[in-house]
Structure formats: C-alpha cells, structure tokens
N, C-alpha and C. Protein backbone atom coordinates (compact mmCIF):
# COMPACT_ATOMS: atom_id res chain seq x y z
N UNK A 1 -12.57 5.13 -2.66
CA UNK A 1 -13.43 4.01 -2.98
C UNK A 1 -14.64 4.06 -2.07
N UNK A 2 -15.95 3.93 -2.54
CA UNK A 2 -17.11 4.13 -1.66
C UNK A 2 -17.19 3.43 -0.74
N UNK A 3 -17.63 3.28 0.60
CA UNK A 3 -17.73 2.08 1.38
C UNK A 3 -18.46 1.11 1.03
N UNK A 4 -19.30 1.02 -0.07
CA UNK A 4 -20.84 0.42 -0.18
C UNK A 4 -19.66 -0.56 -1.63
N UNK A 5 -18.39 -0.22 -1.39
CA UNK A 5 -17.90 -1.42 -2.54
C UNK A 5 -17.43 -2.48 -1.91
N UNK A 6 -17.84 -3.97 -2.49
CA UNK A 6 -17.15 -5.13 -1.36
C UNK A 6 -15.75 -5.81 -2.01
N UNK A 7 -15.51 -6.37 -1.08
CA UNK A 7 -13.98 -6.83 -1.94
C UNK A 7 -14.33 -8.30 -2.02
N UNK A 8 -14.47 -8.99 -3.15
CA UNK A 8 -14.48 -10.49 -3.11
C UNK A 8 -13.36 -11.34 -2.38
N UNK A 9 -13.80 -12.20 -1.99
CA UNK A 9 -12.57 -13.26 -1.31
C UNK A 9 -11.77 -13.13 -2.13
N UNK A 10 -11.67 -13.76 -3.55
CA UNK A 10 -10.12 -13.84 -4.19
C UNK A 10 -9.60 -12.64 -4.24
N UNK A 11 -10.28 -11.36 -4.07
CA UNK A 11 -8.77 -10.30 -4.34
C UNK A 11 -8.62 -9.73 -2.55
N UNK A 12 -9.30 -9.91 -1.82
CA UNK A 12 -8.65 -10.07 -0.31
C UNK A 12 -7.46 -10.32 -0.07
N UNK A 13 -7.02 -11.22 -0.98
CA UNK A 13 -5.17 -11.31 -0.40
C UNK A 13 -4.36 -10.70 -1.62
N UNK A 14 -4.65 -10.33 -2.58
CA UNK A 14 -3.61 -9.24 -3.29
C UNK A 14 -3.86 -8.00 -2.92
N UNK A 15 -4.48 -7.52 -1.71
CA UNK A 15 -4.90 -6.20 -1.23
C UNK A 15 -3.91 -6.20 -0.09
N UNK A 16 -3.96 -7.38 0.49
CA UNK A 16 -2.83 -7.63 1.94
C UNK A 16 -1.52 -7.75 1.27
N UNK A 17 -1.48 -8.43 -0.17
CA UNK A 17 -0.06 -8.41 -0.29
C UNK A 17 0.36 -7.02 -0.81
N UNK A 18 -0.41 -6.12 -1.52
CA UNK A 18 0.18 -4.45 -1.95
C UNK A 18 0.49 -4.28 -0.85
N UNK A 19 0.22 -4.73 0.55
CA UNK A 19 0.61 -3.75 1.88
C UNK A 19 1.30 -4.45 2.35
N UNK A 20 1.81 -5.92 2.23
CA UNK A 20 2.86 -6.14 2.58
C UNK A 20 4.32 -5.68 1.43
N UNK A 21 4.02 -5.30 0.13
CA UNK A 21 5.18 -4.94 -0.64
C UNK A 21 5.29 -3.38 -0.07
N UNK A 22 4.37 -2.95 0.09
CA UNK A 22 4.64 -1.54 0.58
C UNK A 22 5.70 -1.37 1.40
N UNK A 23 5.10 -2.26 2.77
CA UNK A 23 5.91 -2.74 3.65
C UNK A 23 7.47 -2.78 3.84
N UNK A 24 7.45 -3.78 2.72
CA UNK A 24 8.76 -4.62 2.12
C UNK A 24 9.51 -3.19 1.79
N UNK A 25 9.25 -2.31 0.73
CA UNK A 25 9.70 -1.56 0.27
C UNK A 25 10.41 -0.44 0.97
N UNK A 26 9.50 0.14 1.83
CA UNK A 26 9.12 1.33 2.39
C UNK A 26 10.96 0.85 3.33
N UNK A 27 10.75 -0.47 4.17
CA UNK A 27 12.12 -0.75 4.74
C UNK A 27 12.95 -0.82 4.29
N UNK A 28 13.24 -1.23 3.13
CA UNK A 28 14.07 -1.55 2.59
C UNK A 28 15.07 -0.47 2.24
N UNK A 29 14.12 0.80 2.05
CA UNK A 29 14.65 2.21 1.76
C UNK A 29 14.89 3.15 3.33
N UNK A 30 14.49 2.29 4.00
CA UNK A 30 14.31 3.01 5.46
C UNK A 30 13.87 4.28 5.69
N UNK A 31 12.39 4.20 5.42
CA UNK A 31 11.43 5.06 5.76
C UNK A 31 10.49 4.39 6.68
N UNK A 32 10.26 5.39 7.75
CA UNK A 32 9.37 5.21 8.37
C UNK A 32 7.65 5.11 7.86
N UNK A 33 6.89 4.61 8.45
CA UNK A 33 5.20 5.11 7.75
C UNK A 33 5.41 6.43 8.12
N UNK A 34 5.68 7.26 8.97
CA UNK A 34 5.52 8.73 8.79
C UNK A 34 6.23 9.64 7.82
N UNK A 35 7.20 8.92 7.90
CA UNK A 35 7.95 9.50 6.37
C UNK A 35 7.36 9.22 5.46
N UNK A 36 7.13 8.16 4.80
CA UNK A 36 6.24 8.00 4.02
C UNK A 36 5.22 8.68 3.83
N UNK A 37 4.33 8.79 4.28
CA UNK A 37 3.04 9.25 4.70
C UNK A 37 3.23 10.80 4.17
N UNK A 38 4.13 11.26 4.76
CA UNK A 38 4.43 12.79 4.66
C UNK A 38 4.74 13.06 3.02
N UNK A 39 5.54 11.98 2.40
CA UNK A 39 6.36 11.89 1.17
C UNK A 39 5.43 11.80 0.12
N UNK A 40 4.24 10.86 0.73
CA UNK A 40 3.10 10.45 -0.50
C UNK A 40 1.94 11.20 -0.50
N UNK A 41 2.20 12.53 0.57
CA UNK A 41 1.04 13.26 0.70
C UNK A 41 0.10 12.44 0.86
N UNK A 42 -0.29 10.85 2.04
CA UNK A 42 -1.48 10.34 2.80
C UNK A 42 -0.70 10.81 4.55
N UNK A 43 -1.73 10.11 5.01
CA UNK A 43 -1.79 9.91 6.03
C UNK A 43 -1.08 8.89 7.19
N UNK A 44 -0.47 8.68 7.86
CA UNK A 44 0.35 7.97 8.88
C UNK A 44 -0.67 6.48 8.76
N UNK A 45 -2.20 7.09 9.05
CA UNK A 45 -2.89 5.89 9.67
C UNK A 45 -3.22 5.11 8.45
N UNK A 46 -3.14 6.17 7.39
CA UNK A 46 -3.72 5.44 6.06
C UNK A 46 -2.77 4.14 5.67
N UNK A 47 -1.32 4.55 5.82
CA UNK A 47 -0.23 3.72 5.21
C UNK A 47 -0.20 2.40 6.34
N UNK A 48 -0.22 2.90 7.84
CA UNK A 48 -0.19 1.37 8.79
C UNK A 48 -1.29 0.89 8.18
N UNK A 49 -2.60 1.39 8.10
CA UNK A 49 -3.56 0.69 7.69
C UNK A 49 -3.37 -0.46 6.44
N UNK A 50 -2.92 0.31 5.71
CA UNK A 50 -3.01 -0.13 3.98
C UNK A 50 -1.51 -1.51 3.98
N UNK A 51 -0.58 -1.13 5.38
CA UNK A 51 0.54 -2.43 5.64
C UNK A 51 -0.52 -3.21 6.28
N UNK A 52 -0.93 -3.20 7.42
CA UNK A 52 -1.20 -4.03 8.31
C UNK A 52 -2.10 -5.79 7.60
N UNK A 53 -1.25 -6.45 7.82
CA UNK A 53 -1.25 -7.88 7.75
C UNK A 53 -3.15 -8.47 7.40
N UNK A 54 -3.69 -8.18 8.76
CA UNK A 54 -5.15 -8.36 8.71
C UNK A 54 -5.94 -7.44 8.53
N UNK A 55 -5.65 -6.88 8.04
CA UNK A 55 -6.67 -5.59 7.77
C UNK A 55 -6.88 -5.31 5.82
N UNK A 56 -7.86 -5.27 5.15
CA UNK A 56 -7.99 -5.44 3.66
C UNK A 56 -8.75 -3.44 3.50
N UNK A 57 -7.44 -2.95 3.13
CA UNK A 57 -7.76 -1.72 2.94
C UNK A 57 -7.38 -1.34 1.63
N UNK A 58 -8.40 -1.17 0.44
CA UNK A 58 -8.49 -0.81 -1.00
C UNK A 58 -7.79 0.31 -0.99
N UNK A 59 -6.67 0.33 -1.90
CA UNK A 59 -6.47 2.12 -2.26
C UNK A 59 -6.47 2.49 -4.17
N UNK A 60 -6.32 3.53 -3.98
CA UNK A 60 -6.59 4.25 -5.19
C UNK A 60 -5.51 3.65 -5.97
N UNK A 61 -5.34 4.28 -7.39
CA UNK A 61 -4.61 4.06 -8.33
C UNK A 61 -3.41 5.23 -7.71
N UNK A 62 -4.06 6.65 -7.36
CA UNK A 62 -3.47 7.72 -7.24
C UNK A 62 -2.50 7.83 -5.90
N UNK A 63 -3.15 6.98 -4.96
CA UNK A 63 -2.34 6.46 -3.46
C UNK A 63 -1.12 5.98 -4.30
N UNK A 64 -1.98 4.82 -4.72
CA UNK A 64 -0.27 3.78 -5.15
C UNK A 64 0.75 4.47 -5.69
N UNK A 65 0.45 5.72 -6.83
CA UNK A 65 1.41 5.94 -7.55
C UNK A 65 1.85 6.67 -6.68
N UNK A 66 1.09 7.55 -6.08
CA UNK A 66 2.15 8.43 -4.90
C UNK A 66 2.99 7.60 -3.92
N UNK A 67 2.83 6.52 -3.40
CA UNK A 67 3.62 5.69 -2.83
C UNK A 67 4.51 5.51 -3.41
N UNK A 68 4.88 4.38 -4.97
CA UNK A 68 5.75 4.38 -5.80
C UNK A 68 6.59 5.29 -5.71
N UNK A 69 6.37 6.58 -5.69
CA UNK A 69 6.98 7.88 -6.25
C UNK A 69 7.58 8.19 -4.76
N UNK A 70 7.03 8.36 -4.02
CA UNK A 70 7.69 8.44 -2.51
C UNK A 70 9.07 7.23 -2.39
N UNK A 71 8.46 5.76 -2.82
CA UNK A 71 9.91 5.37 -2.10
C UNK A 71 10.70 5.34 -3.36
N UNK A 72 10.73 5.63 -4.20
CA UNK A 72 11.51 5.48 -5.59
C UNK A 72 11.73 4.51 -6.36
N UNK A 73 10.21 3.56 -6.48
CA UNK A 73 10.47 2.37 -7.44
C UNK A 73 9.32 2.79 -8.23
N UNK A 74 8.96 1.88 -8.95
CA UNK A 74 7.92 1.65 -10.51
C UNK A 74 6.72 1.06 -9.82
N UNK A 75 5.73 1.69 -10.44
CA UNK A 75 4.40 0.98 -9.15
C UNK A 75 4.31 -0.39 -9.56
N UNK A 76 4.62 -0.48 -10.98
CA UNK A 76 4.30 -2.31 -10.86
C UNK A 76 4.63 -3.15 -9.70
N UNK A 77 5.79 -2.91 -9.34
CA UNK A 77 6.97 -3.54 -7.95
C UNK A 77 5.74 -3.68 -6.97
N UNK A 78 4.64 -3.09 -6.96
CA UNK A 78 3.80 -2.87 -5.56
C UNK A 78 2.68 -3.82 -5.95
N UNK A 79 2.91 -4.26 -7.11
CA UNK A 79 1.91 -5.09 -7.69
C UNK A 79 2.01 -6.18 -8.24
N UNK A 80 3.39 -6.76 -7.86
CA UNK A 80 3.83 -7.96 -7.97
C UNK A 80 3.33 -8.93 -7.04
N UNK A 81 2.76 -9.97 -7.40
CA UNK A 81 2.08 -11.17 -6.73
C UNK A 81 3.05 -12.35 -6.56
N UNK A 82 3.53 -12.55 -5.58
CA UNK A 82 4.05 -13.95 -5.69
C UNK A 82 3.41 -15.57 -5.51
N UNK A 83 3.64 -16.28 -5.62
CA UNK A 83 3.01 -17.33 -5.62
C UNK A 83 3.01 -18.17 -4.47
C-alpha cells in the first residue's frame, strides 16, 4: 500500500481489530509472531506491527491470505468485526 494512502478515522479500528484477531488466532494455535512470520512468508516486525494494539498498519489482501493459510483458518475469521 503506498504511503501517500490515508486511512480514515472509521476504518482505523477495523485495521487494529484484523491485528487483534490475528493476535487472537495466531495464540490460540500457539504460534509465535516468528513462527508465523516464517509460515506466512512476512516478516517478524511486519506481524508485531500489524498485532500491535496502537499502531494502524494496512495490509494486503495477499498478507492476509497468507496469514489465514499459515494459522489454518478461512480469512473471513480475520475479518470478523465485533460489536
């Protein structure tokens, strides 16, 4: 995603919540972010980044699905919004 793209306030927090389901997930299966990371073919810093709570880090379509596919669920699951 180019840097020169901005993220509007309203989707600021479904960007924090993909990284908190990541999160959610990634433990749940007990993987580390480096396992991960290694699994989804990114990066260690990319995945803390893309969890971390305060931090609004956009990822690809192609991240996500490699994530999905790393911890072994359906990418929708990563794109579930709760209320």
């Amino acid at each position: 995603m180019p840097k020169s793209t901005k993220i509007s306030v309203e989707n600021r927090d479904k960007y924090i919540e993909i990284g908190l389901n990541i999160a959610f997930y990634r433990k749940k299966v007990g993987m580390t972010q480096e396992q991960l990371a290694e699994k989804a073919n990114l990066s260690r810093n990319f995945i803390s980044t893309v969890e971390a709570p305060n931090i609004v880090k956009p990822l690809s379509l192609e991240s996500l699905f490699n994530i999905a596919q790393a911890l072994g669920i359906e990418p929708y699951k990563l794109l579930k919004f709760r209320d």
